[in-house]
PDB file of N, CA and C in Angstrom:
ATOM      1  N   UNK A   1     -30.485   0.397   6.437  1.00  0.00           N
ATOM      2  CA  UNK A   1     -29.318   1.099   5.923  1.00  0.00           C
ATOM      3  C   UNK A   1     -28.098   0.188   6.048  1.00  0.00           C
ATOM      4  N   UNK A   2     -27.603   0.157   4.838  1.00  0.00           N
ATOM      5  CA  UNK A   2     -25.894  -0.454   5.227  1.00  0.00           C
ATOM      6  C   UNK A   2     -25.082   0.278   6.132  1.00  0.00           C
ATOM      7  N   UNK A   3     -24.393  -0.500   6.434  1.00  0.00           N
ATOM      8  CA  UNK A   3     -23.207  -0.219   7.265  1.00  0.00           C
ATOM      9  C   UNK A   3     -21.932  -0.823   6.895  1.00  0.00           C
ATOM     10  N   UNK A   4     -20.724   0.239   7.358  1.00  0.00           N
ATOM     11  CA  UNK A   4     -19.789  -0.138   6.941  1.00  0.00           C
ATOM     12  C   UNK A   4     -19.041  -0.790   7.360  1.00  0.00           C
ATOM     13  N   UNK A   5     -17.937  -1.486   7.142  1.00  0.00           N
ATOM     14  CA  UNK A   5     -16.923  -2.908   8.156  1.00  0.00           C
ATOM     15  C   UNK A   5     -16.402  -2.306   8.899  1.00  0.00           C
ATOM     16  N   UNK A   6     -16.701  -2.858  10.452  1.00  0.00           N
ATOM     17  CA  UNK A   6     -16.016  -2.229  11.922  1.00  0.00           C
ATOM     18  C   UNK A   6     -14.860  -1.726  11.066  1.00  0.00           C
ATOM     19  N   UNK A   7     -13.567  -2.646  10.475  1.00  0.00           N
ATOM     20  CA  UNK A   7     -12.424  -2.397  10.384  1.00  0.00           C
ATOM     21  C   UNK A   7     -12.507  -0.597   9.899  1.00  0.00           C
ATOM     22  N   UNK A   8     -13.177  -0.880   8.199  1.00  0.00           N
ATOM     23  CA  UNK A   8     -13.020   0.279   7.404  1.00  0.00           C
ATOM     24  C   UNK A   8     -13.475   1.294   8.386  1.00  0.00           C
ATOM     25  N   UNK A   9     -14.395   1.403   9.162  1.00  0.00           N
ATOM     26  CA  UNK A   9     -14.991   2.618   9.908  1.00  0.00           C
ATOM     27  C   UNK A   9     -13.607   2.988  11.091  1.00  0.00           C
ATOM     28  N   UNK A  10     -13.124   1.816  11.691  1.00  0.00           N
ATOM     29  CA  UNK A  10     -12.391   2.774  12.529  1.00  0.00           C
ATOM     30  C   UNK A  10     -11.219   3.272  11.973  1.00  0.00           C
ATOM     31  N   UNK A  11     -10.712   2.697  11.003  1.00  0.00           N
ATOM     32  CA  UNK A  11      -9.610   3.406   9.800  1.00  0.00           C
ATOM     33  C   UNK A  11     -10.093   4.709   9.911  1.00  0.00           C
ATOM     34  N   UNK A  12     -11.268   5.145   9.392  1.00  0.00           N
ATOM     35  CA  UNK A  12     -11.844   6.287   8.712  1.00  0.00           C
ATOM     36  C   UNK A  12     -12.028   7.271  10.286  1.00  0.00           C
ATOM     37  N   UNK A  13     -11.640   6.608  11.156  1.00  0.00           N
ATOM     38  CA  UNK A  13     -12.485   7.588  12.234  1.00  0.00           C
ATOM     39  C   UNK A  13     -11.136   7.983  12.630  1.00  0.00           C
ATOM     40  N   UNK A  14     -10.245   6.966  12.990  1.00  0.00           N
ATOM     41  CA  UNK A  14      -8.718   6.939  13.596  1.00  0.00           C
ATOM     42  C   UNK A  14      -7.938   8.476  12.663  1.00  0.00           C
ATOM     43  N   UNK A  15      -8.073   7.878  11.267  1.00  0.00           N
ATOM     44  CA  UNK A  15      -7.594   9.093  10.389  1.00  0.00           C
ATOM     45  C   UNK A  15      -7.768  10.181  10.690  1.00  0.00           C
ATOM     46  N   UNK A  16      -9.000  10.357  10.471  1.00  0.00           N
ATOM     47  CA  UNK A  16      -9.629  11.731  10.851  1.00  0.00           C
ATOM     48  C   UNK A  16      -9.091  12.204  12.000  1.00  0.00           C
ATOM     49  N   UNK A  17      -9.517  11.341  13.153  1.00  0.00           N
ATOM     50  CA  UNK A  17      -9.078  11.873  14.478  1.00  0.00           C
ATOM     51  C   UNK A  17      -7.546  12.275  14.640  1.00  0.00           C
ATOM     52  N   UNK A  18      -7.153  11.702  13.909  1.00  0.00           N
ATOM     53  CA  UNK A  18      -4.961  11.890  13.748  1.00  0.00           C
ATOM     54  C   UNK A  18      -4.932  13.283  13.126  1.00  0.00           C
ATOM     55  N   UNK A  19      -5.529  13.641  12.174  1.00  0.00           N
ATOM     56  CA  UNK A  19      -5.645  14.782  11.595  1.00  0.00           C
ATOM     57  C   UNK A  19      -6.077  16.190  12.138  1.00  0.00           C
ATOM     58  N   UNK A  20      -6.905  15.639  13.003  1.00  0.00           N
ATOM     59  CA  UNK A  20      -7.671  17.175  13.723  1.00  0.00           C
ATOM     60  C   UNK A  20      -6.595  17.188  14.812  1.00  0.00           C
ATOM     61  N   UNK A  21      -6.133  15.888  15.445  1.00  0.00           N
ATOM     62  CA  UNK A  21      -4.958  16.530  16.568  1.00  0.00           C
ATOM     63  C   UNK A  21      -3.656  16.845  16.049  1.00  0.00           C
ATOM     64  N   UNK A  22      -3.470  16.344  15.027  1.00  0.00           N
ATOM     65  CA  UNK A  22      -2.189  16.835  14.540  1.00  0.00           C
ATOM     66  C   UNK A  22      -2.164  18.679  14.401  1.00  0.00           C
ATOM     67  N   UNK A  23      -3.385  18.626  13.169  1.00  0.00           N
ATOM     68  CA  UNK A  23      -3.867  20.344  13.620  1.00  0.00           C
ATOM     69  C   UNK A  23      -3.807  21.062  14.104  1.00  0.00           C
ATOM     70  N   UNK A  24      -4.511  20.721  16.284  1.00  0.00           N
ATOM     71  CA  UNK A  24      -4.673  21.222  17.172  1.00  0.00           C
ATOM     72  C   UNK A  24      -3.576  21.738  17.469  1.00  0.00           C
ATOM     73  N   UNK A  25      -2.433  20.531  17.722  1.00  0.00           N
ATOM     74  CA  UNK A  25      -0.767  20.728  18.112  1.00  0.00           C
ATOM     75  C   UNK A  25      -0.241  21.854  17.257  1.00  0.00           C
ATOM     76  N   UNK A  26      -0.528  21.954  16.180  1.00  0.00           N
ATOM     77  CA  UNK A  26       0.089  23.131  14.476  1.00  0.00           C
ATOM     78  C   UNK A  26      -0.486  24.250  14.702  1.00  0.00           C
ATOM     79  N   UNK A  27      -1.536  24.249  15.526  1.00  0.00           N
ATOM     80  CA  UNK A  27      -2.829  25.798  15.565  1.00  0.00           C
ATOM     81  C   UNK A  27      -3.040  25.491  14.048  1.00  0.00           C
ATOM     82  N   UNK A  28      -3.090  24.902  13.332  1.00  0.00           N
ATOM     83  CA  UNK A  28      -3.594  24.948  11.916  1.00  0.00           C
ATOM     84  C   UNK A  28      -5.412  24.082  11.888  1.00  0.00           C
ATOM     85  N   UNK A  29      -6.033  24.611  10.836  1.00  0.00           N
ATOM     86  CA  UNK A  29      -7.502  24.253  10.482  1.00  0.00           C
ATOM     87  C   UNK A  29      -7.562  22.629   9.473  1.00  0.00           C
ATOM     88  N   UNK A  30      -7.691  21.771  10.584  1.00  0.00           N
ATOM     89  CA  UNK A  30      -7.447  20.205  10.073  1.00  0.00           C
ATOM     90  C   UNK A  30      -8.842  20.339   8.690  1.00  0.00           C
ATOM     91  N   UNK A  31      -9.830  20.493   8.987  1.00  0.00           N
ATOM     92  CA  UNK A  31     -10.852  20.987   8.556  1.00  0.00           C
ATOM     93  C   UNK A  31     -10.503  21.478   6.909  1.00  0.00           C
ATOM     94  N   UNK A  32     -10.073  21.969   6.878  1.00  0.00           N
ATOM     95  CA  UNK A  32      -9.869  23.144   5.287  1.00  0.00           C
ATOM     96  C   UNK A  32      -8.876  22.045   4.562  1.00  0.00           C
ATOM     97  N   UNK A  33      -7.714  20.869   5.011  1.00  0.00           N
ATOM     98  CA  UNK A  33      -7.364  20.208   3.955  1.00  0.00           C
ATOM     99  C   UNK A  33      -7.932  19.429   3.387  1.00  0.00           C
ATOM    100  N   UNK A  34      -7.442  18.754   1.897  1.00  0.00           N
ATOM    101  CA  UNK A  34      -8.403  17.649   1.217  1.00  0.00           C
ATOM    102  C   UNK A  34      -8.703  16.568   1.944  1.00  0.00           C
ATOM    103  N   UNK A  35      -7.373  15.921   2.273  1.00  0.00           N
ATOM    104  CA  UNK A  35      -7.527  14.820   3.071  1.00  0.00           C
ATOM    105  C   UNK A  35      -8.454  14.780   3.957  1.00  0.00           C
ATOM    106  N   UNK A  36      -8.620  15.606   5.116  1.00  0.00           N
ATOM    107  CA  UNK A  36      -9.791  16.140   5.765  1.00  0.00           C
ATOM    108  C   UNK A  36     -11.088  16.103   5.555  1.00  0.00           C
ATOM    109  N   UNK A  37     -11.057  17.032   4.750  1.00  0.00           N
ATOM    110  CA  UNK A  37     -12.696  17.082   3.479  1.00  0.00           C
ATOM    111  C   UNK A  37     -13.089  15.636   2.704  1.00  0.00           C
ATOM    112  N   UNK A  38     -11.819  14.826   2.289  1.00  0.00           N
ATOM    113  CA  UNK A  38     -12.538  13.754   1.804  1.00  0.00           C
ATOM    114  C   UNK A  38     -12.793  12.920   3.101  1.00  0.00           C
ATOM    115  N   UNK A  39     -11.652  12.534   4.148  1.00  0.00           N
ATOM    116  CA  UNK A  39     -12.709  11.815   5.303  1.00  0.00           C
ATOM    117  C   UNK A  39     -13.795  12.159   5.916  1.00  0.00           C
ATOM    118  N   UNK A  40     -13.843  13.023   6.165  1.00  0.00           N
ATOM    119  CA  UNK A  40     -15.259  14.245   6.654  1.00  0.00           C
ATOM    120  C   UNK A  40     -16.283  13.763   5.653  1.00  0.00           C
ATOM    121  N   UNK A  41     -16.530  13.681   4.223  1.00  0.00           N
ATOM    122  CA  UNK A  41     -17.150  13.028   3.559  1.00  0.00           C
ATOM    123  C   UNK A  41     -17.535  11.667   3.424  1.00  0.00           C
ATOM    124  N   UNK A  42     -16.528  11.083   3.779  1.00  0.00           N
ATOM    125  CA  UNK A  42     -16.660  10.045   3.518  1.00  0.00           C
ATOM    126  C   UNK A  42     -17.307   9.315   4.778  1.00  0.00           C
ATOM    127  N   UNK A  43     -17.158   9.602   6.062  1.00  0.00           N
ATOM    128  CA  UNK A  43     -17.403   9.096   7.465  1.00  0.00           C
ATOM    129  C   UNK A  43     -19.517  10.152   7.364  1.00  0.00           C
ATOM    130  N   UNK A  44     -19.324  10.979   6.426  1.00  0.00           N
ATOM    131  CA  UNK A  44     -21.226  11.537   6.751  1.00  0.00           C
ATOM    132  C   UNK A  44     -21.911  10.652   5.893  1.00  0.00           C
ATOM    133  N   UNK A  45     -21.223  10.327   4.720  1.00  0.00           N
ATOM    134  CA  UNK A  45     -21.861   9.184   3.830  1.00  0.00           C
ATOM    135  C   UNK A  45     -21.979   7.933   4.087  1.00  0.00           C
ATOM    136  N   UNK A  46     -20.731   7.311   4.966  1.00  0.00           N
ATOM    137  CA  UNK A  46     -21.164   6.048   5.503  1.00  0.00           C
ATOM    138  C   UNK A  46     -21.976   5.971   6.674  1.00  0.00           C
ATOM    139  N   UNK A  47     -22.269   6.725   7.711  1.00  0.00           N
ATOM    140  CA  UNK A  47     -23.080   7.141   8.683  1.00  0.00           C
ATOM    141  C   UNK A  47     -24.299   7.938   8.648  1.00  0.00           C
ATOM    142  N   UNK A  48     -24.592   8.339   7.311  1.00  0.00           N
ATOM    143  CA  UNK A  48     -26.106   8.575   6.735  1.00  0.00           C
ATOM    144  C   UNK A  48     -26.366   9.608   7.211  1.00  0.00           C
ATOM    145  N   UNK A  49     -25.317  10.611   7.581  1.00  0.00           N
ATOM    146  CA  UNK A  49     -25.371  12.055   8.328  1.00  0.00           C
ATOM    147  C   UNK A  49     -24.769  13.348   7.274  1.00  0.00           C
ATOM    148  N   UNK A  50     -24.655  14.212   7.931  1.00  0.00           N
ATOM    149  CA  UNK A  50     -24.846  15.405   6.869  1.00  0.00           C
ATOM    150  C   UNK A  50     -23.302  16.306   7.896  1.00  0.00           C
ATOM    151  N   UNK A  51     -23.019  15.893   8.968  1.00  0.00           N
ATOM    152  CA  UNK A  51     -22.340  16.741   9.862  1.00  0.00           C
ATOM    153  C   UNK A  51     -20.853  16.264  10.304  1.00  0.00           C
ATOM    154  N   UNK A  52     -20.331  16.306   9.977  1.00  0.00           N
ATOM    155  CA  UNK A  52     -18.971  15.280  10.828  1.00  0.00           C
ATOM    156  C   UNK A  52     -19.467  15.351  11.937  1.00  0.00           C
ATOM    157  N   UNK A  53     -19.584  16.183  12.828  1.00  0.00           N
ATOM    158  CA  UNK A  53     -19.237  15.635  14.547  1.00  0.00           C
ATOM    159  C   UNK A  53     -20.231  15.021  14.616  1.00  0.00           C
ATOM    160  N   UNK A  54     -21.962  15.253  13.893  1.00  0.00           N
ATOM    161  CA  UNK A  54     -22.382  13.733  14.144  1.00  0.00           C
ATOM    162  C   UNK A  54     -22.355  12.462  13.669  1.00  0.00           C
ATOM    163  N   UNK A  55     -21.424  12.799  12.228  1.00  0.00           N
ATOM    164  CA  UNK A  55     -21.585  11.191  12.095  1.00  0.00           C
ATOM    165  C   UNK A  55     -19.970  10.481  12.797  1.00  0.00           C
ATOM    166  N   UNK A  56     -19.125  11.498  13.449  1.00  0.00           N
ATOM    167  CA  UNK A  56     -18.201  10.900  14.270  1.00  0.00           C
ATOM    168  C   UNK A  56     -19.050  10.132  15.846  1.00  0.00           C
ATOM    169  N   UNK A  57     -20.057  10.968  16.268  1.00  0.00           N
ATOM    170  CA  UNK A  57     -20.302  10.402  16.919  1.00  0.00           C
ATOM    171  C   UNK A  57     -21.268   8.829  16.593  1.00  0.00           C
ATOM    172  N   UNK A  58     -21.783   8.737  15.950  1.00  0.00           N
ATOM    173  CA  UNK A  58     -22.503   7.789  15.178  1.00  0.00           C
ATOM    174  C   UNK A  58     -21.588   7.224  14.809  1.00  0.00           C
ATOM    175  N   UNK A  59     -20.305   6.445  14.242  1.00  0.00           N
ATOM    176  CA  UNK A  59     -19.437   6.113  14.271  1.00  0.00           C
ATOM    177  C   UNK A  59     -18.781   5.343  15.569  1.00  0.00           C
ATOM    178  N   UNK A  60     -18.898   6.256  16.375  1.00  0.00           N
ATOM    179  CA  UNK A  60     -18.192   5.476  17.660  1.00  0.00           C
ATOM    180  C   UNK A  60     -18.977   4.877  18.418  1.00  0.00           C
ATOM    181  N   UNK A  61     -20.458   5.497  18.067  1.00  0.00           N
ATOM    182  CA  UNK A  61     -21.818   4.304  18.719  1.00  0.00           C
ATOM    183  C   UNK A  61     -21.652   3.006  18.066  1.00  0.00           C
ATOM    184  N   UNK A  62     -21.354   3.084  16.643  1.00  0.00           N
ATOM    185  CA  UNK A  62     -21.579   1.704  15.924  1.00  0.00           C
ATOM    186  C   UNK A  62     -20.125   0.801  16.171  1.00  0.00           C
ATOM    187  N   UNK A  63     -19.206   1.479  16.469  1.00  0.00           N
ATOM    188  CA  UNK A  63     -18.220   0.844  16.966  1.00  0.00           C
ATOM    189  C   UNK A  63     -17.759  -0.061  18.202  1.00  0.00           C
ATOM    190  N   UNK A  64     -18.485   0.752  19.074  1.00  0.00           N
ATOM    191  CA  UNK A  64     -18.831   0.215  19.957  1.00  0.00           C
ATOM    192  C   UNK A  64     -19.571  -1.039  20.623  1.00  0.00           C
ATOM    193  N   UNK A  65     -20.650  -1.296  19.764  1.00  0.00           N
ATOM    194  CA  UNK A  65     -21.613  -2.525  19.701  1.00  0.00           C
ATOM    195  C   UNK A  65     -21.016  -3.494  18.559  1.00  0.00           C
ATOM    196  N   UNK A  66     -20.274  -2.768  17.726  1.00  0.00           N
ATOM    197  CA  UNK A  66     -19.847  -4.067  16.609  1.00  0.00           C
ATOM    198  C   UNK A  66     -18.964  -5.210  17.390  1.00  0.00           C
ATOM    199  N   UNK A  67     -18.902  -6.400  16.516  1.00  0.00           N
ATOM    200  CA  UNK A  67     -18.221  -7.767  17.178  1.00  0.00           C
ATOM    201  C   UNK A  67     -16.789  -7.402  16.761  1.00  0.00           C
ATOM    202  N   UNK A  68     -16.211  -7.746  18.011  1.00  0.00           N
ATOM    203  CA  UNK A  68     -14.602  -8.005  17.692  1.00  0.00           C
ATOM    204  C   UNK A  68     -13.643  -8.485  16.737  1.00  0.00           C
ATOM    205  N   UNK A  69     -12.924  -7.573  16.948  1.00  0.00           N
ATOM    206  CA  UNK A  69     -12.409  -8.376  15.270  1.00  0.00           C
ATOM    207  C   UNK A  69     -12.005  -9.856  15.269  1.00  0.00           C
ATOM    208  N   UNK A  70     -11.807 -10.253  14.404  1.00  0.00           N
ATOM    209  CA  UNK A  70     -11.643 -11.945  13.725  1.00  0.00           C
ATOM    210  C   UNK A  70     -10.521 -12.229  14.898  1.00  0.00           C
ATOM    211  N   UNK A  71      -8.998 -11.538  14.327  1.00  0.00           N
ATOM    212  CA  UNK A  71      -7.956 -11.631  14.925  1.00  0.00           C
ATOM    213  C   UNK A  71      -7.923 -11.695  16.084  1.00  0.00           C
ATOM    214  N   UNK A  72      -8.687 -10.850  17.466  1.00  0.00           N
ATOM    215  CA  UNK A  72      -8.700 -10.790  18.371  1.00  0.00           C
ATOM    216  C   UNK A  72      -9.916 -11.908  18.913  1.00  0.00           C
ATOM    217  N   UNK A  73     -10.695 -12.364  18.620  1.00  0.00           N
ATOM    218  CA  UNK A  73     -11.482 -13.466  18.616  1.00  0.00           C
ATOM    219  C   UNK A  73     -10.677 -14.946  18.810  1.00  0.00           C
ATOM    220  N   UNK A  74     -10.093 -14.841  17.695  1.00  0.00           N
ATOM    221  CA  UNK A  74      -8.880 -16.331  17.315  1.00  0.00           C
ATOM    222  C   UNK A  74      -8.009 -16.151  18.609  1.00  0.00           C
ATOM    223  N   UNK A  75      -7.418 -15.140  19.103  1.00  0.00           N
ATOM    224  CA  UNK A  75      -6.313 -15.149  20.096  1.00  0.00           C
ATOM    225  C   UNK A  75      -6.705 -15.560  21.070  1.00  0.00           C
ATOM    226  N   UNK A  76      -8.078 -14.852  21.522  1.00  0.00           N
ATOM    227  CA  UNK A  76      -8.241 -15.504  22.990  1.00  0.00           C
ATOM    228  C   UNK A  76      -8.865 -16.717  23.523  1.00  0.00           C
ATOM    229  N   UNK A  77      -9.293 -17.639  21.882  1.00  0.00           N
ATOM    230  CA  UNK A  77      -9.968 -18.867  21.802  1.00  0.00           C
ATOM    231  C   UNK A  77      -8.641 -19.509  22.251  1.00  0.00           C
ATOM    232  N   UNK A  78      -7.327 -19.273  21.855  1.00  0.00           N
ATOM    233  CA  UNK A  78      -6.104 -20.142  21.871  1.00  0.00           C
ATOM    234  C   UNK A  78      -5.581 -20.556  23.673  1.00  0.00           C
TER     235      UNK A  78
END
């Protein structure tokens, strides 16, 4: 299965996650907006899952083991 670029995935996870706490703080349902619904989609399709909370968690497994980014690589070679 492909996988998607550390970067793009934690974009997609960070978002999301900004969204459901922004929510939490509002008492409002992060869940029911588009924005929402399309990351929620978009994070089960790149993670080959059917569920947000599991492909959030699947997400932060693959995040976890992925290599560091470029930028942070270059800095601490210096």
């Amino acid at each position: 299965m492909l996988r998607p670029h550390p970067a793009v995935l934690r974009r997609l996870v960070d978002e999301y996650e900004a969204l459901l706490s922004a929510a939490e703080s509002a008492s409002a349902p992060a869940e029911s907006g588009p924005r929402a619904r399309d990351l929620a989609y978009t994070l089960c399709v790149s993670t080959g899952t059917r569920d947000i909370g599991r492909a959030l968690d699947v997400a932060h497994r693959w995040l976890a083991t992925a290599p560091a980014p470029a930028r942070e690589t270059a800095a601490l070679a210096t």
